[in-house]
N, C-alpha and C. Protein backbone atom coordinates (compact mmCIF):
# COMPACT_ATOMS: atom_id res chain seq x y z
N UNK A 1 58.72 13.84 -130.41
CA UNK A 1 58.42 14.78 -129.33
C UNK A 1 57.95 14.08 -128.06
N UNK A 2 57.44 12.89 -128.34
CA UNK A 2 57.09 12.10 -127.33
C UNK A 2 57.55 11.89 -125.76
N UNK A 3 59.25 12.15 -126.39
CA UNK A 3 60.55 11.53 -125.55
C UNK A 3 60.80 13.35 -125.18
N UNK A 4 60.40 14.21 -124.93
CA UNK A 4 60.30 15.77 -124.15
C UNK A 4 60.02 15.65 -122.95
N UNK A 5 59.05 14.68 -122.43
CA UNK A 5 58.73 14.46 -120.83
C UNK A 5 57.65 15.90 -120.47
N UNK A 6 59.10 16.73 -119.19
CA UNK A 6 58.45 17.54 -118.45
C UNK A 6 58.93 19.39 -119.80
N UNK A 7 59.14 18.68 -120.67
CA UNK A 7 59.50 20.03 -122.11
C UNK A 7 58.76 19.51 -122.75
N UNK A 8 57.90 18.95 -122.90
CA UNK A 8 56.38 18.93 -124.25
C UNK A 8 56.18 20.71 -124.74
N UNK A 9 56.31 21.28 -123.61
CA UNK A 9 56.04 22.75 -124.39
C UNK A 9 56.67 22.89 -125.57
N UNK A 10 57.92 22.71 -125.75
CA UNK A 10 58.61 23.19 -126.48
C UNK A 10 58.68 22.66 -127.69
N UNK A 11 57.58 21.71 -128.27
CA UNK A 11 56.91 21.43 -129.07
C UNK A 11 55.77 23.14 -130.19
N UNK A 12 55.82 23.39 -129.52
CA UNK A 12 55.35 24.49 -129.83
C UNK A 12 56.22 25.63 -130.95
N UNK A 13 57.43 24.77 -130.66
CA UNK A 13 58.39 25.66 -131.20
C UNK A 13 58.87 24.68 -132.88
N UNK A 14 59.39 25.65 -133.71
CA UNK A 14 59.99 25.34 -134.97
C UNK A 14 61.37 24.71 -135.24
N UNK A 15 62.54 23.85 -135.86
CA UNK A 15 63.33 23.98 -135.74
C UNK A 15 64.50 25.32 -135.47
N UNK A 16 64.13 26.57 -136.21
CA UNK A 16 65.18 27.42 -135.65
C UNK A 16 64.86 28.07 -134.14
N UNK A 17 63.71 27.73 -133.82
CA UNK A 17 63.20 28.24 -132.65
C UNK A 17 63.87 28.08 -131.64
N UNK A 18 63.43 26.24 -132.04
CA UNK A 18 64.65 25.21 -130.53
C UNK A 18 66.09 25.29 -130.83
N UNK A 19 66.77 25.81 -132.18
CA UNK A 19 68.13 25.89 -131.60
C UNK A 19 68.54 27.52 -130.68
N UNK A 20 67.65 28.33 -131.33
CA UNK A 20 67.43 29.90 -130.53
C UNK A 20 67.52 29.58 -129.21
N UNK A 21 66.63 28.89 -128.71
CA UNK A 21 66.42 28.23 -127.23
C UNK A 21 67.36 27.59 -126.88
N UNK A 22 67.88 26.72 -127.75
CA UNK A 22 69.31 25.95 -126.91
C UNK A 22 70.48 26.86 -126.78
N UNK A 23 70.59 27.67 -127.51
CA UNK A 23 71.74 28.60 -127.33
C UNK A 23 71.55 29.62 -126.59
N UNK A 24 70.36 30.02 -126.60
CA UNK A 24 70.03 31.26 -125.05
C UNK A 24 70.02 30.34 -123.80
N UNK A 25 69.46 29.05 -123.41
CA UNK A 25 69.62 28.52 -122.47
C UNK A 25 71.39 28.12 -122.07
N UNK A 26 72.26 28.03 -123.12
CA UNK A 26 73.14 27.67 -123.43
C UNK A 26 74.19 28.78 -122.54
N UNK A 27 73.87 29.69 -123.20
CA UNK A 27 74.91 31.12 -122.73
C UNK A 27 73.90 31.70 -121.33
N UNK A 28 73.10 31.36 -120.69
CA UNK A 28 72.36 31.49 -119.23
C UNK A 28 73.12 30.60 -118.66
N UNK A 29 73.35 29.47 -119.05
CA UNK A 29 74.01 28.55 -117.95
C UNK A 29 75.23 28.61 -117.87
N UNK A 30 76.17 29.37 -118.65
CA UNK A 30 77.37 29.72 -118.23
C UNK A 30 77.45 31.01 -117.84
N UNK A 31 76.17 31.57 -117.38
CA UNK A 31 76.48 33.16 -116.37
C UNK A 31 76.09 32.64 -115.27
N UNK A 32 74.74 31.58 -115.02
CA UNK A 32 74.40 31.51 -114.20
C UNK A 32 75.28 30.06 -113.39
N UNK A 33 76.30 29.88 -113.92
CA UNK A 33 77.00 29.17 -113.44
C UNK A 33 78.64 29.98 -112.66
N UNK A 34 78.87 30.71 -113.27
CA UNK A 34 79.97 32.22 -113.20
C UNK A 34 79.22 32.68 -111.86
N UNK A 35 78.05 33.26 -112.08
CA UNK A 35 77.88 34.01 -110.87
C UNK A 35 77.05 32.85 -109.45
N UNK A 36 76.88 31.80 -109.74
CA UNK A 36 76.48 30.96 -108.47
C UNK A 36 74.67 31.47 -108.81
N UNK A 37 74.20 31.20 -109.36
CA UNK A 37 72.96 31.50 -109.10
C UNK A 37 71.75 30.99 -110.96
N UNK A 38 70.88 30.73 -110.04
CA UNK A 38 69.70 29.81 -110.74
C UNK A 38 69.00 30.93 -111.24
N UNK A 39 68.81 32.22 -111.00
CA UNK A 39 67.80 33.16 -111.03
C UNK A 39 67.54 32.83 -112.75
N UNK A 40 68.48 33.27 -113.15
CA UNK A 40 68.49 33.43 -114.90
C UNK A 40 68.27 32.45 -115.83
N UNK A 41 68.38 31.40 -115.35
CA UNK A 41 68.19 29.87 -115.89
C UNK A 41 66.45 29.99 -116.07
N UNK A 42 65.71 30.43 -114.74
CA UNK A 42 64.56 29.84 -114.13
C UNK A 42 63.65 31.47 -115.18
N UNK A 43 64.32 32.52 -115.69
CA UNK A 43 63.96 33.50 -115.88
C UNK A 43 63.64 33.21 -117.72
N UNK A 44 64.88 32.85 -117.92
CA UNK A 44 64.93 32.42 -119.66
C UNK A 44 63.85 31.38 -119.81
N UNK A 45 64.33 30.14 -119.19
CA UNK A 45 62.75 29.01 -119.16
C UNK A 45 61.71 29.54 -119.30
N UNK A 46 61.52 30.75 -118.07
CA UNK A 46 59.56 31.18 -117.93
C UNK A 46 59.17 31.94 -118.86
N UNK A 47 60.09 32.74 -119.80
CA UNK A 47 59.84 33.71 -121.31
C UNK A 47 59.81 32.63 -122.23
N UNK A 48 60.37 31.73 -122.43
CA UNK A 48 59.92 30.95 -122.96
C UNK A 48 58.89 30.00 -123.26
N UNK A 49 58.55 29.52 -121.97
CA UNK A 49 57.12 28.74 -122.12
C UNK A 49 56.37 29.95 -122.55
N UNK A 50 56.01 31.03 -121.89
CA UNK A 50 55.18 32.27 -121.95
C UNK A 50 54.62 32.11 -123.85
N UNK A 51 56.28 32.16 -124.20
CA UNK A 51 56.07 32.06 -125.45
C UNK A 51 55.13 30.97 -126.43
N UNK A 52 55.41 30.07 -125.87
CA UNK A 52 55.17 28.66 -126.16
C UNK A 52 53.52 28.69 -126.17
N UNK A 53 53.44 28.95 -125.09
CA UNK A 53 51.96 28.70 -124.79
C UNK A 53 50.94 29.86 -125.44
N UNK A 54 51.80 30.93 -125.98
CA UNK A 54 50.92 32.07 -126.94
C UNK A 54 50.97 31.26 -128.26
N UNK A 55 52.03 30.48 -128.44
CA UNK A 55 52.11 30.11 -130.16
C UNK A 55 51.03 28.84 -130.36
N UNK A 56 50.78 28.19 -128.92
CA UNK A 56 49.45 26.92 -128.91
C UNK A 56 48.19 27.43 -129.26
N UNK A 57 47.97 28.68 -129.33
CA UNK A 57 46.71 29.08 -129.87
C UNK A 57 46.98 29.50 -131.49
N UNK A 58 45.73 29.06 -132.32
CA UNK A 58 45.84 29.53 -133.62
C UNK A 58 46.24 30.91 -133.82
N UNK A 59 45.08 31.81 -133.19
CA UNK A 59 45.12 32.89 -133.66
C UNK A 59 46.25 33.62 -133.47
N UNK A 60 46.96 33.38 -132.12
CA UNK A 60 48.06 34.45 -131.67
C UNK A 60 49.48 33.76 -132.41
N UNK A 61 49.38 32.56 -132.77
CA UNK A 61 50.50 32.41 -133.77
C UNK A 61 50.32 32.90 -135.02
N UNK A 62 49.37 32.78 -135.24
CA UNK A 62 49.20 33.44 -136.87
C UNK A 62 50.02 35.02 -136.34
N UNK A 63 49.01 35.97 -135.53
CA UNK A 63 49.61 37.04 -135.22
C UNK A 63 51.18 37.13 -135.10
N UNK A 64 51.31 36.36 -134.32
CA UNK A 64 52.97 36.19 -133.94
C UNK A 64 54.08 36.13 -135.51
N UNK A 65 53.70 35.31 -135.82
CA UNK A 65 54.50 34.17 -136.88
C UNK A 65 53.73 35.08 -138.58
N UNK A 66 53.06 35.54 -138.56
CA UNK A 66 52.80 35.96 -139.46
C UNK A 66 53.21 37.60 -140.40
N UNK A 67 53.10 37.85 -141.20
CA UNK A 67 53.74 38.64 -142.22
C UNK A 67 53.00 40.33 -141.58
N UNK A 68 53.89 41.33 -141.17
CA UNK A 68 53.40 42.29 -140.60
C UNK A 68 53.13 43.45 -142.14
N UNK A 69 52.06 43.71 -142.02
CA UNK A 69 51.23 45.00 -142.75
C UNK A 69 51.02 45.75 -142.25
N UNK A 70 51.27 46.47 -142.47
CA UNK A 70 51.01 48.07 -141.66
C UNK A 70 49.65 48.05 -141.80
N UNK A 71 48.96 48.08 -143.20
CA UNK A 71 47.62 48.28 -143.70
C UNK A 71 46.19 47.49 -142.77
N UNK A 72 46.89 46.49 -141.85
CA UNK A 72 45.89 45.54 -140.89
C UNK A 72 46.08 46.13 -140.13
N UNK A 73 46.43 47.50 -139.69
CA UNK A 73 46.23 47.94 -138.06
C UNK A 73 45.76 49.43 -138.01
N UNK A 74 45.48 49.52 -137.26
CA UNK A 74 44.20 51.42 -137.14
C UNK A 74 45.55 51.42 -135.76
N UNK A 75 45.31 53.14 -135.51
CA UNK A 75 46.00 53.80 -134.33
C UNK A 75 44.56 53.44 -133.17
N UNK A 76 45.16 52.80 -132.14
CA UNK A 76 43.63 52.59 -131.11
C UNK A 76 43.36 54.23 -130.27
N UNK A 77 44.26 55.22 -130.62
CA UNK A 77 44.72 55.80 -130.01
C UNK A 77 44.53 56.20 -128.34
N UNK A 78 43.81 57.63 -127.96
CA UNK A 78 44.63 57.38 -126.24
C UNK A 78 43.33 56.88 -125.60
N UNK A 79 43.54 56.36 -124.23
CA UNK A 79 42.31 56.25 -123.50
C UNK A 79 41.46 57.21 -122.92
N UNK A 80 42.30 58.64 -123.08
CA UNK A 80 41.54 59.59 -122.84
C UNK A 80 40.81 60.40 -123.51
N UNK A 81 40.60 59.79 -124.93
CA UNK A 81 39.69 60.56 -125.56
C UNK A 81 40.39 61.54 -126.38
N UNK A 82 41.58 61.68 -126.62
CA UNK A 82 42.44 62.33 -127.48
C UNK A 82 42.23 61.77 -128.66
């Protein structure tokens, strides 16, 4: 991981993660190459780190990455007192 440079983030990620990522970056750069424009390149990258940098904390990867139970969650329900 050393050899990532200015992508150390993406350390963060699992093997099926980074091929997920290479193939969404993959099929962005042939739209954003079709239509003349960087927007979507620069859009996929920033959901990604986003990602990255939630999975660097313990807790929110556990959350993330971990086995969903219905039984671990209450309704918070409304803010108005309903």
């Amino acid at each position: 991981m050393a050899t990532l440079g200015s992508l150390a983030w993406l350390r963060a990620f699992d093997r099926d993660d980074m091929r997920a990522f290479a193939e969404e970056l993959q099929e962005t750069l042939i739209i954003a190459m079709a239509d003349n424009d960087a927007a979507p390149i620069r859009e996929v990258v920033r959901a990604w780190r986003v990602t990255a940098s939630q999975l660097e904390d313990p807790v929110r990867r556990a959350v993330l990455t971990g086995r969903f139970d219905p039984l671990s969650y209450v309704d918070a329900g409304s803010s108005r007192g309903e």
